[in-house]
C-alpha atoms as a PDB file:
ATOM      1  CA  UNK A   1     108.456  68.800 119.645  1.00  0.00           C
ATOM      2  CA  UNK A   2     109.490  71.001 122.380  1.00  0.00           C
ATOM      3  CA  UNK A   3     112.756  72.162 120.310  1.00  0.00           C
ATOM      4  CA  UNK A   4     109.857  72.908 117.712  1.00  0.00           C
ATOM      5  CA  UNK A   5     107.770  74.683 120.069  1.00  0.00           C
ATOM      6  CA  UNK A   6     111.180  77.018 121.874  1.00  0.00           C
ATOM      7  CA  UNK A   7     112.159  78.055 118.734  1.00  0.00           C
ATOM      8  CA  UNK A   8     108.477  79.164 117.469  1.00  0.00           C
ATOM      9  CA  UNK A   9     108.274  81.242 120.745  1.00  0.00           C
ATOM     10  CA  UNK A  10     111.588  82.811 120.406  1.00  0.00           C
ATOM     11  CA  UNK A  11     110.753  83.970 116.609  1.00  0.00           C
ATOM     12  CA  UNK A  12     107.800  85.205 117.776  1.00  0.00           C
ATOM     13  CA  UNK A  13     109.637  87.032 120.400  1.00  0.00           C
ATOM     14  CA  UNK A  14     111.983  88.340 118.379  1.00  0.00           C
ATOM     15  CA  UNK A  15     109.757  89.615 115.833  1.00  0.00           C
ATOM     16  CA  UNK A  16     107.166  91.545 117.887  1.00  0.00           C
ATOM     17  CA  UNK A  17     108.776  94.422 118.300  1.00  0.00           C
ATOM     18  CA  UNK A  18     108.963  94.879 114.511  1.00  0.00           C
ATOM     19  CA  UNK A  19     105.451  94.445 114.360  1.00  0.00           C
ATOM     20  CA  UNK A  20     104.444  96.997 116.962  1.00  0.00           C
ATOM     21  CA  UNK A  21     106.445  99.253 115.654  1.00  0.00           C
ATOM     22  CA  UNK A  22     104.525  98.932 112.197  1.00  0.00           C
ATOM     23  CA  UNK A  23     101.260  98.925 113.582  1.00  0.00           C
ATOM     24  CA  UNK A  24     102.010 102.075 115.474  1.00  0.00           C
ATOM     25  CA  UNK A  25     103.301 103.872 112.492  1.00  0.00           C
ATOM     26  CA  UNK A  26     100.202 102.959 110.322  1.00  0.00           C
ATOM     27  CA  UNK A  27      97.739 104.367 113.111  1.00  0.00           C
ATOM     28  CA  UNK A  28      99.983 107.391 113.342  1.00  0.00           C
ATOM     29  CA  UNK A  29     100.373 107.512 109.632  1.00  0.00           C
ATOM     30  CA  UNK A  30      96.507 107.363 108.730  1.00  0.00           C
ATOM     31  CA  UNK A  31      95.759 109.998 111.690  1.00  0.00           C
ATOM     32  CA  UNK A  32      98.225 112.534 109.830  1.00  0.00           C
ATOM     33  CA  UNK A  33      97.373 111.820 106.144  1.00  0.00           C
ATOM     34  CA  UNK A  34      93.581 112.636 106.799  1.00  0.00           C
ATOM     35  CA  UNK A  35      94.256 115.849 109.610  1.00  0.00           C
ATOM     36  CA  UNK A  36      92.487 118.654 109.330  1.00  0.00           C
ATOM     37  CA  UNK A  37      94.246 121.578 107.206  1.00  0.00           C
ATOM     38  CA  UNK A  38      94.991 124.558 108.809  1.00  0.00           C
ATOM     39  CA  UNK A  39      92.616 126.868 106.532  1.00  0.00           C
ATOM     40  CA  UNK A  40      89.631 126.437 105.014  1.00  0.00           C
ATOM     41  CA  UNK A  41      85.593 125.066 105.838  1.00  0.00           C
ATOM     42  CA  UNK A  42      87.065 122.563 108.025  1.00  0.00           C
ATOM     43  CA  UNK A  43      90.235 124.138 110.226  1.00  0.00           C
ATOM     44  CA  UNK A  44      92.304 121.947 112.579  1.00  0.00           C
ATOM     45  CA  UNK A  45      95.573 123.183 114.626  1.00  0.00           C
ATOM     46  CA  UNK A  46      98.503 121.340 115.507  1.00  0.00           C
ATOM     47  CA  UNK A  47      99.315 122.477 119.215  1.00  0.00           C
ATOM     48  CA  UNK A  48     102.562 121.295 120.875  1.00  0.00           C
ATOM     49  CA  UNK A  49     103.356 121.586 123.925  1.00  0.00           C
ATOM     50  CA  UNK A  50     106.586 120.602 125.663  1.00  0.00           C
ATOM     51  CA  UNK A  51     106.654 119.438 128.801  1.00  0.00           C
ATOM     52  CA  UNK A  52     107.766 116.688 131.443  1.00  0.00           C
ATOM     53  CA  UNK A  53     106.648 113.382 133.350  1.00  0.00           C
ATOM     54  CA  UNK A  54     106.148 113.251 136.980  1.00  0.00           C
ATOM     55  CA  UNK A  55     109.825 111.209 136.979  1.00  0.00           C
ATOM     56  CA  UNK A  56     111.522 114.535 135.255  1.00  0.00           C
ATOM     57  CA  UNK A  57     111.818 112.942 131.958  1.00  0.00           C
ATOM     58  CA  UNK A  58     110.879 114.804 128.567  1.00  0.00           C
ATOM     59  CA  UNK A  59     107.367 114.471 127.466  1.00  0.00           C
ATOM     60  CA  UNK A  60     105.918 116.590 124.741  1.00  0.00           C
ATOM     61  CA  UNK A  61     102.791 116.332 123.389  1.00  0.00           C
ATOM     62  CA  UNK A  62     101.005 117.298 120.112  1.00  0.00           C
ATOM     63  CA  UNK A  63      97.659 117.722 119.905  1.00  0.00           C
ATOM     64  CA  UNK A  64      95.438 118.055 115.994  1.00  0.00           C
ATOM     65  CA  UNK A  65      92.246 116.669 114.757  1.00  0.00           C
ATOM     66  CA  UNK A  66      92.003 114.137 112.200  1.00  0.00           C
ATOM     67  CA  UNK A  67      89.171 112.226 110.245  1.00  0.00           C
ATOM     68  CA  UNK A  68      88.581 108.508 110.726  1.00  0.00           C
ATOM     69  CA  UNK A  69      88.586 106.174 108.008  1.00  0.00           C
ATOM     70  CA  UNK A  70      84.822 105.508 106.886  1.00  0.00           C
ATOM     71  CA  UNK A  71      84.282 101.748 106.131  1.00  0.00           C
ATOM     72  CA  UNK A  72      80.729 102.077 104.635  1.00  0.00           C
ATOM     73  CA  UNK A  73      82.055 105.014 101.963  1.00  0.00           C
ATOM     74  CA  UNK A  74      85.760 104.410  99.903  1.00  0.00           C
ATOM     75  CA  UNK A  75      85.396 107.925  99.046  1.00  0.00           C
ATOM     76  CA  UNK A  76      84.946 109.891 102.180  1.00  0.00           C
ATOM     77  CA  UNK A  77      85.886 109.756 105.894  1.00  0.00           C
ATOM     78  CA  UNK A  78      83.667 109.686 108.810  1.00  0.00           C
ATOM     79  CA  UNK A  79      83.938 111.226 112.292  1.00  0.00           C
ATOM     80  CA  UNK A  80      85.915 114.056 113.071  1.00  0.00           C
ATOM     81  CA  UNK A  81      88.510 113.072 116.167  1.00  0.00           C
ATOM     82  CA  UNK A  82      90.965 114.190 118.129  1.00  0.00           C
ATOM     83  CA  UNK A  83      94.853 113.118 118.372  1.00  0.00           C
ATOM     84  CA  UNK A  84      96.944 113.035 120.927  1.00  0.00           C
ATOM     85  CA  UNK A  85     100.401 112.237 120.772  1.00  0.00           C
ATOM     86  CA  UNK A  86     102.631 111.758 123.593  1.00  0.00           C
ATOM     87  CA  UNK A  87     106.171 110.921 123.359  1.00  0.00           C
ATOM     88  CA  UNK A  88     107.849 109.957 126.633  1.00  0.00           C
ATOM     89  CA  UNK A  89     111.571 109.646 126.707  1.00  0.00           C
ATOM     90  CA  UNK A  90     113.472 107.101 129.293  1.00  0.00           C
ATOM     91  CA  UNK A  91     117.466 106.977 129.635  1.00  0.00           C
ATOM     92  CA  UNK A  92     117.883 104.353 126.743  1.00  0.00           C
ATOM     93  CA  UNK A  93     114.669 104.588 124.761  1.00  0.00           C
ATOM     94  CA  UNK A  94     111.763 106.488 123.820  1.00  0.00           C
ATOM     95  CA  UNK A  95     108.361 105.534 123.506  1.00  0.00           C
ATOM     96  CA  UNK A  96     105.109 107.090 121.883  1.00  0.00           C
ATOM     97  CA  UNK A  97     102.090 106.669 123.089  1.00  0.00           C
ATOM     98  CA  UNK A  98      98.910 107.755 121.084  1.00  0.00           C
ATOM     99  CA  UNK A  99      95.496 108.719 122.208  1.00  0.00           C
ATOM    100  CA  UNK A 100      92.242 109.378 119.764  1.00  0.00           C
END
């Protein structure tokens, strides 16, 4: 059983990473298939801004508004939010992290 059990964990170990990675992509991937245009009733800007973390390491950041995903209508989208997208890079990988 406990041969059983190590080799469940390490699966699951080995496979998480994989599935973060896809569950970060379809947040990011719904918050830029419903942003805001850029003309129009309803304008939204994409602002970037380049910049750096307190350790001296590149950090940019992009900034646009986006519609969330309205459960009770298929056909529309319901509140209007804001996105924020940080991407922090460390010596040997580099890591997004999202805000709404």
């Amino acid at each position: 059983m406990k041969i059983a059990f190590d080799a469940t964990s390490g699966a699951t170990a080995a496979v998480e990473p994989t599935r973060t990675a896809d569950l970060t992509m379809q947040f990011l991937g719904g918050d830029l298939q419903n942003a805001l245009q850029t003309s129009g009733a309803l304008v939204g800007t994409f602002e970037g801004t380049q910049g750096t973390d307190d350790r001296g390491h590149e950090a940019d950041d992009l900034i646009f508004f986006s519609t969330a995903d309205s459960p009770q209508h298929v056909d529309a989208n319901g509140e209007v939010k804001q996105v924020e997208l940080t991407m922090v890079e460390t010596p040997g990988e580099i890591t997004c992290l999202s805000g709404g």
